[in-house]
Protein backbone atom coordinates (compact mmCIF):
# COMPACT_ATOMS: atom_id res chain seq x y z
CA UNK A 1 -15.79 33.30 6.91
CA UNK A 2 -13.84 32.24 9.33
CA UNK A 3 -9.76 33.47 9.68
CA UNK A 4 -7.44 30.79 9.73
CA UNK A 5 -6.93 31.25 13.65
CA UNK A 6 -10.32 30.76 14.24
CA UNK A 7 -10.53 27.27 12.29
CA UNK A 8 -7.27 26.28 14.78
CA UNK A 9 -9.60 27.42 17.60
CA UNK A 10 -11.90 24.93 16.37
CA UNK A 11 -9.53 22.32 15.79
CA UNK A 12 -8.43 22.74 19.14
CA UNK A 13 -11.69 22.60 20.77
CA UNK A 14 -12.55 19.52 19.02
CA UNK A 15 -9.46 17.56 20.15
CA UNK A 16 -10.11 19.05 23.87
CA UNK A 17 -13.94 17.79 23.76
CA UNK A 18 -13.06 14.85 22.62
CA UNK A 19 -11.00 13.99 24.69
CA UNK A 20 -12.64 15.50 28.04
CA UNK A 21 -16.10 15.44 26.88
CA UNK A 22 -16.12 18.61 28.81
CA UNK A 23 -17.01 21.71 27.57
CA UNK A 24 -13.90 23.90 26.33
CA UNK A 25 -13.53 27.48 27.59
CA UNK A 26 -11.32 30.56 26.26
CA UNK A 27 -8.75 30.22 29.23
CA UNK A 28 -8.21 26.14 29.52
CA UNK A 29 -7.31 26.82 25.41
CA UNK A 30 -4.86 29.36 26.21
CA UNK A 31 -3.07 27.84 28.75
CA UNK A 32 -3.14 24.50 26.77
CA UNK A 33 -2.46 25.67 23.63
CA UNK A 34 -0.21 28.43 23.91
CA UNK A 35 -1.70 30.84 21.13
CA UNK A 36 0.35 33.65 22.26
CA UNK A 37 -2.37 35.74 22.39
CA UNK A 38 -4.92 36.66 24.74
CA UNK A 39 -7.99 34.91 26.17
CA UNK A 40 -10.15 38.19 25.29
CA UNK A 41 -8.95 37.39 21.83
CA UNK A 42 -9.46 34.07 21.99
CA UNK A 43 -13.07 34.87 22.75
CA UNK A 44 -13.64 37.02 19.76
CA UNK A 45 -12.55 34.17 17.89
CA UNK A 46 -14.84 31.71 19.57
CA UNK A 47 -17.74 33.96 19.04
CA UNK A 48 -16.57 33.87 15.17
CA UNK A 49 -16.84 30.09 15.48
CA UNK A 50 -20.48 30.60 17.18
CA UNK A 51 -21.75 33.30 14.65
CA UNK A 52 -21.59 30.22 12.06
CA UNK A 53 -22.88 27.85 14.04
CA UNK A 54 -19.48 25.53 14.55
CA UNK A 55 -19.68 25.78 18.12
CA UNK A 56 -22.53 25.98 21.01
CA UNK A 57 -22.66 26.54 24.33
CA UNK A 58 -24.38 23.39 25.97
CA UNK A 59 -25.31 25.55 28.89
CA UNK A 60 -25.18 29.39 30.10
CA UNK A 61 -21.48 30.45 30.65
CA UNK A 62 -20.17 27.36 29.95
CA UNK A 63 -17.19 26.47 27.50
CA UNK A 64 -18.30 25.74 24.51
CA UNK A 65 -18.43 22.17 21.99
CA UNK A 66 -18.31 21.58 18.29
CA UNK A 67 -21.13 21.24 16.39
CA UNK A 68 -22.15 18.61 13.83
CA UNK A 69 -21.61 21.89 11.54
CA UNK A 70 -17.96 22.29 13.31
CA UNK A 71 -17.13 18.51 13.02
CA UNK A 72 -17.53 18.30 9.29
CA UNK A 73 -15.44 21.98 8.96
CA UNK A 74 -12.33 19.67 11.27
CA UNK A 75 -12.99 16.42 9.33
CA UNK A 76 -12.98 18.34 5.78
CA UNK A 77 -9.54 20.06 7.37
CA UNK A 78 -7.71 17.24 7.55
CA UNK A 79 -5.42 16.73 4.80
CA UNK A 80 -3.19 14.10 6.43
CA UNK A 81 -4.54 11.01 8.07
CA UNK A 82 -2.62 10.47 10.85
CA UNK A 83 -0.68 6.49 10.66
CA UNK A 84 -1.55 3.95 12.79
CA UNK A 85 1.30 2.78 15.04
CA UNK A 86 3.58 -0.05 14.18
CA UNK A 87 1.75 -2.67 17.14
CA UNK A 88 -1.53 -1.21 15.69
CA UNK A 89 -0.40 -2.58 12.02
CA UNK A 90 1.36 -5.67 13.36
CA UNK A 91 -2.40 -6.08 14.91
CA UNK A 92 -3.93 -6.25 11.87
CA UNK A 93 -1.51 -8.69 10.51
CA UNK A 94 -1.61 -10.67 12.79
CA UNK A 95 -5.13 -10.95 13.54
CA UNK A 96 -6.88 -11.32 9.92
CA UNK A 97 -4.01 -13.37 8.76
CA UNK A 98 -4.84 -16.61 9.93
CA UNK A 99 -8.39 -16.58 9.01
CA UNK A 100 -9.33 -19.29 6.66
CA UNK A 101 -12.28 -18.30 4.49
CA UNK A 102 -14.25 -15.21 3.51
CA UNK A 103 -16.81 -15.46 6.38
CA UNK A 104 -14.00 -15.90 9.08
CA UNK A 105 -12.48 -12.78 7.65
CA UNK A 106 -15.08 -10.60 7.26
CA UNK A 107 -15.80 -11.50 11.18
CA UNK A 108 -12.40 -10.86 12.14
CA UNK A 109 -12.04 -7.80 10.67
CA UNK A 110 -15.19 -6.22 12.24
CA UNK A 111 -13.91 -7.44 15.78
CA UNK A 112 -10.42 -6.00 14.88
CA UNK A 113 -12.12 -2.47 13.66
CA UNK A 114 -14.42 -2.88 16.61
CA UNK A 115 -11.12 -2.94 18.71
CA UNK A 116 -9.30 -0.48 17.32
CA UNK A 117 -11.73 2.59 17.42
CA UNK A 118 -13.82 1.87 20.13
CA UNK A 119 -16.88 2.07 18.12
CA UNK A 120 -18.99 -0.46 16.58
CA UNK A 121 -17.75 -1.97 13.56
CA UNK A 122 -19.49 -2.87 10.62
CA UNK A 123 -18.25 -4.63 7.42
CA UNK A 124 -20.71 -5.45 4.21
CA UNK A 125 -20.48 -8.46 2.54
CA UNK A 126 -19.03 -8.72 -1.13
CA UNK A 127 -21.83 -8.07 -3.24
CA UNK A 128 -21.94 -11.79 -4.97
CA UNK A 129 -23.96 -10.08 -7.93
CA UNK A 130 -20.71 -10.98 -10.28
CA UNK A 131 -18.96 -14.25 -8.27
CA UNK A 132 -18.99 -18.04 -9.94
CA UNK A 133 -19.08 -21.33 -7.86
CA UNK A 134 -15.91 -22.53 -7.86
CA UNK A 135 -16.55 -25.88 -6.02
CA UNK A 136 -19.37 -27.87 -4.06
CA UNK A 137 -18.80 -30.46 -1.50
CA UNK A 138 -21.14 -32.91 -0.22
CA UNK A 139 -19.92 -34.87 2.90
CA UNK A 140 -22.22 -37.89 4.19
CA UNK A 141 -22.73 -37.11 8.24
CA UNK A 142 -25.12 -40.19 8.38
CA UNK A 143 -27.05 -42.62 5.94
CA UNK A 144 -29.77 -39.77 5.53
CA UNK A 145 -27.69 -36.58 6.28
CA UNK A 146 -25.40 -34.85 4.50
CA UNK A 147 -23.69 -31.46 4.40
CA UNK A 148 -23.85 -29.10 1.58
CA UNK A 149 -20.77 -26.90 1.19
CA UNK A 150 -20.97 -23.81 -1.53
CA UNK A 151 -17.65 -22.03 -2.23
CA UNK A 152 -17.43 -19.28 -4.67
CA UNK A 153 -14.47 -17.91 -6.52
CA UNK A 154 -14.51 -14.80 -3.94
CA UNK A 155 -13.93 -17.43 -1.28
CA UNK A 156 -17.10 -17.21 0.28
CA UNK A 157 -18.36 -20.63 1.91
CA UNK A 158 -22.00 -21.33 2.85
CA UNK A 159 -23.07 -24.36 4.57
CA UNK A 160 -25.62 -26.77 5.78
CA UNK A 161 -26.91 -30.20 7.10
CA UNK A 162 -30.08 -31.47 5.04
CA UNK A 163 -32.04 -34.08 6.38
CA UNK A 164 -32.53 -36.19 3.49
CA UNK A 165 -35.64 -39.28 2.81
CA UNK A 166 -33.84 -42.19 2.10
CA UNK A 167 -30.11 -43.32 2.62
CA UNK A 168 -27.52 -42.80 0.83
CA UNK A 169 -23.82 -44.63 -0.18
CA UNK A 170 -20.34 -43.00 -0.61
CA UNK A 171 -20.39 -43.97 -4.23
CA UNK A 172 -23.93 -42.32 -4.94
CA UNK A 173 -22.45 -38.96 -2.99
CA UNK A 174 -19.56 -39.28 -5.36
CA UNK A 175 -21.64 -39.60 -8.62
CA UNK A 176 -24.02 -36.64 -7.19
CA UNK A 177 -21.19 -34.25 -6.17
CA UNK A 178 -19.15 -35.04 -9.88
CA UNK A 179 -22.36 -34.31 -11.43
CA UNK A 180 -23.32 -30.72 -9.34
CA UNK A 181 -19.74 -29.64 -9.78
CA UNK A 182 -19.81 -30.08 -13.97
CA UNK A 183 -23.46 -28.77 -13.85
CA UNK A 184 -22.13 -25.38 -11.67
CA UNK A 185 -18.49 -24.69 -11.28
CA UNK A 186 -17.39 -21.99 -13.14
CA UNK A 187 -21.57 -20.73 -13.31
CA UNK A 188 -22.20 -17.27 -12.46
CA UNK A 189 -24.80 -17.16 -9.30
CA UNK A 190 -26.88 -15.80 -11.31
CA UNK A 191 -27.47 -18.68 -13.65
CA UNK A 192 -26.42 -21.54 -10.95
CA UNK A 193 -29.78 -22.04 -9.74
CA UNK A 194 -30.83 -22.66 -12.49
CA UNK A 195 -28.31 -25.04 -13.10
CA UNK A 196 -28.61 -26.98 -9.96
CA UNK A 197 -32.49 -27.27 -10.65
CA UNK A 198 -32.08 -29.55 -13.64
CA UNK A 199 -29.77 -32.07 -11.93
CA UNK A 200 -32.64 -34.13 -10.51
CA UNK A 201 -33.91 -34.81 -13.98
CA UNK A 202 -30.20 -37.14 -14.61
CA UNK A 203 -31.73 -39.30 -12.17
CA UNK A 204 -34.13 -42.31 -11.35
CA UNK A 205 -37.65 -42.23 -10.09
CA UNK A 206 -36.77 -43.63 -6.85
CA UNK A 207 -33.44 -41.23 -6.46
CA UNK A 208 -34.79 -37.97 -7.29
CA UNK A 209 -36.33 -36.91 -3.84
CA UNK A 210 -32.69 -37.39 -2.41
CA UNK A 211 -31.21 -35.31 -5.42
CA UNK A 212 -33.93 -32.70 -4.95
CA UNK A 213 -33.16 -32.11 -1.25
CA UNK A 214 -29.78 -31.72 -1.90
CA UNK A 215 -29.81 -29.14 -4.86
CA UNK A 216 -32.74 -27.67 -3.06
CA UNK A 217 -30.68 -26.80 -0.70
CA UNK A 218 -27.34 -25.88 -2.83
CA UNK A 219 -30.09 -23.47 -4.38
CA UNK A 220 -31.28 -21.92 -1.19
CA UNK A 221 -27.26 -21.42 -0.54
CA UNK A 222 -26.70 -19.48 -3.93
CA UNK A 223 -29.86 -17.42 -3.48
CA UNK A 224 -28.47 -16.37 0.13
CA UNK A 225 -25.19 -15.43 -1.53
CA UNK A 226 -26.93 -12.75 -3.83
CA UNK A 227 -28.76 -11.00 -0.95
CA UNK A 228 -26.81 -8.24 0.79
CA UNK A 229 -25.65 -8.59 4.25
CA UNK A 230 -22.94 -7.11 6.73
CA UNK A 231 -21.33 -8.35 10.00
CA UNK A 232 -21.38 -6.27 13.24
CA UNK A 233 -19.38 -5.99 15.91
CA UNK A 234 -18.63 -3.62 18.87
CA UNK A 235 -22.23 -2.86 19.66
CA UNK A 236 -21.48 -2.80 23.16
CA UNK A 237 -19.16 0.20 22.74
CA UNK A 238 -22.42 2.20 22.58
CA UNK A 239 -23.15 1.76 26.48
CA UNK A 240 -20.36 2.95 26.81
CA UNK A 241 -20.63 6.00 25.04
CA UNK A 242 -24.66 6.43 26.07
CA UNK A 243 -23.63 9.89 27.93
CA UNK A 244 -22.76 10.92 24.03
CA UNK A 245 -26.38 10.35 22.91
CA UNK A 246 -28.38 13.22 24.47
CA UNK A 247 -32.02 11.92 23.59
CA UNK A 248 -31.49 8.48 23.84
CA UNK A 249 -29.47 5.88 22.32
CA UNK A 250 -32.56 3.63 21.54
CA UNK A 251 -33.24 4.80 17.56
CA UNK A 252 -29.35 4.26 17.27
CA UNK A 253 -29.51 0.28 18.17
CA UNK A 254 -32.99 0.26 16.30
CA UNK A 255 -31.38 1.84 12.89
CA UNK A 256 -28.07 -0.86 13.41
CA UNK A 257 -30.64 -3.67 13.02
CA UNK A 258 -31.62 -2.29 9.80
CA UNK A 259 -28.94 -3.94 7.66
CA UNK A 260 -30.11 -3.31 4.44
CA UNK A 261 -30.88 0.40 5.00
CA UNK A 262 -26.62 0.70 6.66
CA UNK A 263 -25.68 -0.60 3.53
CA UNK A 264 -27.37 1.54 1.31
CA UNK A 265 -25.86 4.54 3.51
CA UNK A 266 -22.65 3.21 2.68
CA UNK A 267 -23.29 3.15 -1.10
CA UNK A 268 -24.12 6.77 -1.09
CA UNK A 269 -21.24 8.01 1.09
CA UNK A 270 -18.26 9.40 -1.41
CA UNK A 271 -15.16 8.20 -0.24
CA UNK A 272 -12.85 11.40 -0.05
CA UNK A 273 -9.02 12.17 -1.20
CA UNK A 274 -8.23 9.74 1.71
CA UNK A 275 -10.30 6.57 0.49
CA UNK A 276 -12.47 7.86 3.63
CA UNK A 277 -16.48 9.13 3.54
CA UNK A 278 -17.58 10.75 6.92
CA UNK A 279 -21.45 11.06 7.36
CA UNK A 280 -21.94 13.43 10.56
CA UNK A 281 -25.04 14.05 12.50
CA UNK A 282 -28.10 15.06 10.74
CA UNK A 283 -26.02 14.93 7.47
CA UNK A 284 -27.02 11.22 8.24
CA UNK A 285 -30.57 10.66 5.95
CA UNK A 286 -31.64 7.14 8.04
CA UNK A 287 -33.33 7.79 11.08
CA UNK A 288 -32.18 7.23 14.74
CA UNK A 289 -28.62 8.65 13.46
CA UNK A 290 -29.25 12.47 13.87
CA UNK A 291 -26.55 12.25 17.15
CA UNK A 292 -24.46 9.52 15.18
CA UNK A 293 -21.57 9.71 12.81
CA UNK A 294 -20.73 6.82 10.15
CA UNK A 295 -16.95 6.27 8.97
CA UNK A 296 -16.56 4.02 5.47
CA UNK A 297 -14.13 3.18 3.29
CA UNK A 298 -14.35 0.63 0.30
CA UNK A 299 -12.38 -2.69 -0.32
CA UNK A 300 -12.15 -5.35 -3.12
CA UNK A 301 -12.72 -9.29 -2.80
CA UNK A 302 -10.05 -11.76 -4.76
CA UNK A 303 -12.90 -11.84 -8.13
CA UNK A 304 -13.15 -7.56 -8.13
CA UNK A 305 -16.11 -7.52 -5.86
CA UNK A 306 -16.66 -3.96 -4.41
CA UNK A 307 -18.08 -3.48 -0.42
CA UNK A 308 -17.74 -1.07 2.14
CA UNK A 309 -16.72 -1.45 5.50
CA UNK A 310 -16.23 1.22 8.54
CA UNK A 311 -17.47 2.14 12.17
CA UNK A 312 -20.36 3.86 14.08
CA UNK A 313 -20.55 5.57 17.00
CA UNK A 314 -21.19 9.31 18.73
CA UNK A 315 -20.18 12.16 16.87
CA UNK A 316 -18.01 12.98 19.65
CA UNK A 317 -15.08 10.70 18.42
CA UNK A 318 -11.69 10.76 17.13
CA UNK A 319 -11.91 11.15 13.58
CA UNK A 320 -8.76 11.32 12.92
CA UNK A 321 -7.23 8.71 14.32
CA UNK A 322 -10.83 6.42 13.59
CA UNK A 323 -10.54 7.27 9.67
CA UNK A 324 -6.95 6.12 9.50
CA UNK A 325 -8.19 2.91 11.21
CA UNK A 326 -10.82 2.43 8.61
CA UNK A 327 -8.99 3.11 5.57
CA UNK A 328 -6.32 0.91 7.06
CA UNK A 329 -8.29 -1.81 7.66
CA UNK A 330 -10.07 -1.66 3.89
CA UNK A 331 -6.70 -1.83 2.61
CA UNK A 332 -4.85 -4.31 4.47
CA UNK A 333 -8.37 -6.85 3.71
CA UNK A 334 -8.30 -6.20 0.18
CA UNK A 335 -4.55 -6.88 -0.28
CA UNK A 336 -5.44 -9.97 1.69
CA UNK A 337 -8.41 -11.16 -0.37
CA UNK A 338 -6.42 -10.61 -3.37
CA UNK A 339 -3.82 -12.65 -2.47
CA UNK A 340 -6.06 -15.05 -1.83
C-alpha cells in the first residue's frame, strides 16, 4: 500500500504531466515541490508508485507518467472540487441564458463545456420517455406548405416544412391546429401518436390527404422525440491533443459517432460524492476509448426528466479543474430548465 507521501508523489506527478506532457523525474519534483527530503528518497517512493503499477516509465531512464491505474488513485483522492472562477461562472450565465428553447440550450451548453475544458463536449438529450405535448403550431408558408411545430412540456421544439397535395386557407389551418391541440396537448408521447392518427377520420373525403400529411408528420416529430440522442461539440479539440493518443486517435472519432452506445456509457457511470463519474482508460467498456477518459454528471429538464452531460478527451487532462466544469455546468442547466 502506498504511504501517504507516496500518493503526494503521485499527485504531484500527475499535475506536472499534465501540464508538461513531459515525463516527471525524482529531481524536477524536488526542486518544484519542495518535499524537504531527498531525491534518493524521492526515488524509493516513486518505485513504490511503480511496484503498483501507478506510474511507468515511457522510456529507459526517463521520468516517469501516471498510469490509467494512477489517474483513478488522484481522481478517487480528490475530496474537494476545485471552484470555477467568478468570469468562468459569469460565462455560464451569460452564455446559456439567452437561449430560447431546449434545443438552443442543449447546443449552447455543449459549446460552453466544449470551451471551458478543452475537450469535446457532449450533452444527452432529455429522455422524452415521460414528457406531454404542451402545444402544436401549424403556420401556412404557402397555399400547399406548411410548418409543423411540436413543443413539449420539457420545452423541447421539433420542426418541419411538409409539402402538402392540395391548398389550404387560414381558416382550415385554424380548425386543423384547434382540433390537433384538443386531440394532444396535455398527451403523454407515448399515447400522442396515437392520438394524432385519428384526427384525419374528423374530416371529409376530399380533406383527409391534407390532414394526413400534416399529422403524419406531427407523428414522425413525436416518434423522434422518444429516441435518444446527444449534441457534440469540441471535436476538434482532439487534433489537438492527437500527441495524447499513442496508437491512433482514429477508434476515438469512430466510437464519438456511436451516439447511442456514449449514452449508454453515461447511464452506467455512478456519479460520485461530487455529482461527478470519471471513466478512465481501459476502465472504459466501448471500444476505441482504451487511451480516453469520459467525465459525466447528471441534470434535470423543467418536467423531472433525467440526462447526462460531460466531456471527452485524453486521459492526460485536468481532472480536477474539468470535473468542476462538468458538475458546474449540470447544475447551472438544470436550475435553468427548471425555471423554465
Amino acid at each position: 500500500m502506498a504511504s501517504e507521501r507516496s500518493l503526494e508523489v503521485l499527485r504531484v506527478i500527475v499535475q506536472d504531466y499534465v501540464s508538461s506532457r513531459e515525463p516527471v523525474g525524482s529531481k524536477a519534483i524536488v526542486e518544484r515541490h519542495g518535499f524537504g527530503v531527498s531525491a534518493a528518497t524521492i526515488r524509493n517512493d516513486m518505485a513504490q508508485l511503480e511496484e503498483e503499477e501507478l506510474i511507468a516509465a515511457p522510456h529507459t531512464s526517463s521520468g516517469r507518467i501516471p498510469t490509467d491505474k494512477g489517474y483513478r488513485v488522484f481522481v478517487d483522492q480528490l475530496a474537494d472540487l476545485q471552484p470555477l472562477s467568478a468570469a468562468q461562472k459569469q460565462a455560464i450565465e451569460t452564455f446559456l441564458g439567452s437561449s430560447l428553447d431546449l434545443d438552443q440550450v442543449l447546443s449552447r451548453t455543449g459549446r460552453l463545456l466544449s470551451q471551458l475544458t478543452g475537450q469535446v463536449a457532449m450533452v444527452q438529450y432529455p429522455t422524452l420517455s415521460r414528457a406531454t405535448v404542451r402545444h402544436i403550431e401549424l403556420v401556412r408558408l404557402a397555399g400547399d406548405r406548411v410548418l409543423t411545430v411540436l413543443i413539449t412540456d420539457g420545452g423541447h421544439v421539433a420542426q418541419r416544412v411538409v409539402d402538402l397535395p392540395d391548398d389550404i386557407d387560414d381558416d382550415f389551418l385554424a380548425d386543423l391546429r384547434a382540433r390537433l391541440n384538443t386531440a394532444a396537448a396535455g398527451v403523454a408521447l407515448q399515447a400522442a401518436s396515437d392520438a394524432l392518427g385519428t384526427i384525419v377520420d374528423d374530416y371529409r373525403q376530399d380533406r383527409r390527404a391534407v390532414v394526413s400529411a400534416i399529422a403524419a408528420s406531427l407523428i414522425e416529430q413525436v416518434l423522434e422525440g422518444k429516441h435518444e440522442r446527444m449534441v457534440l461539440a469540441g471535436t476538434g479539440n482532439l487534433a489537438r491533443t492527437e500527441r495524447d493518443f499513442p496508437g491512433s486517435i482514429h477508434p476515438v472519432l469512430d466510437a464519438i459517432e456511436e451516439q447511442v452506445v456514449l449514452i449508454k456509457l453515461f447511464g452506467e457511470m455512478a456519479l460520485d460524492q461530487n455529482g461527478v463519474a470519471v471513466s478512465i482508460g481501459r476502465e472504459n467498456p466501448v471500444t476505441g476509448l482504451a487511451e480516453a477518459s469520459v467525465l459525466t454528471s447528471g441534470y434535470s429538464s423543467s418536467s423531472g426528466e433525467l440526462a447526462r452531460l460531460g466531456v471527452l478527451g485524453p486521459t492526460r487532462m485536468d481532472y480536477s479543474s474539468n470535473m468542476a466544469a462538468v458538475r458546474a455546468v449540470a447544475r447551472y442547466l438544470s436550475r435553468l430548465l427548471g425555471e423554465g
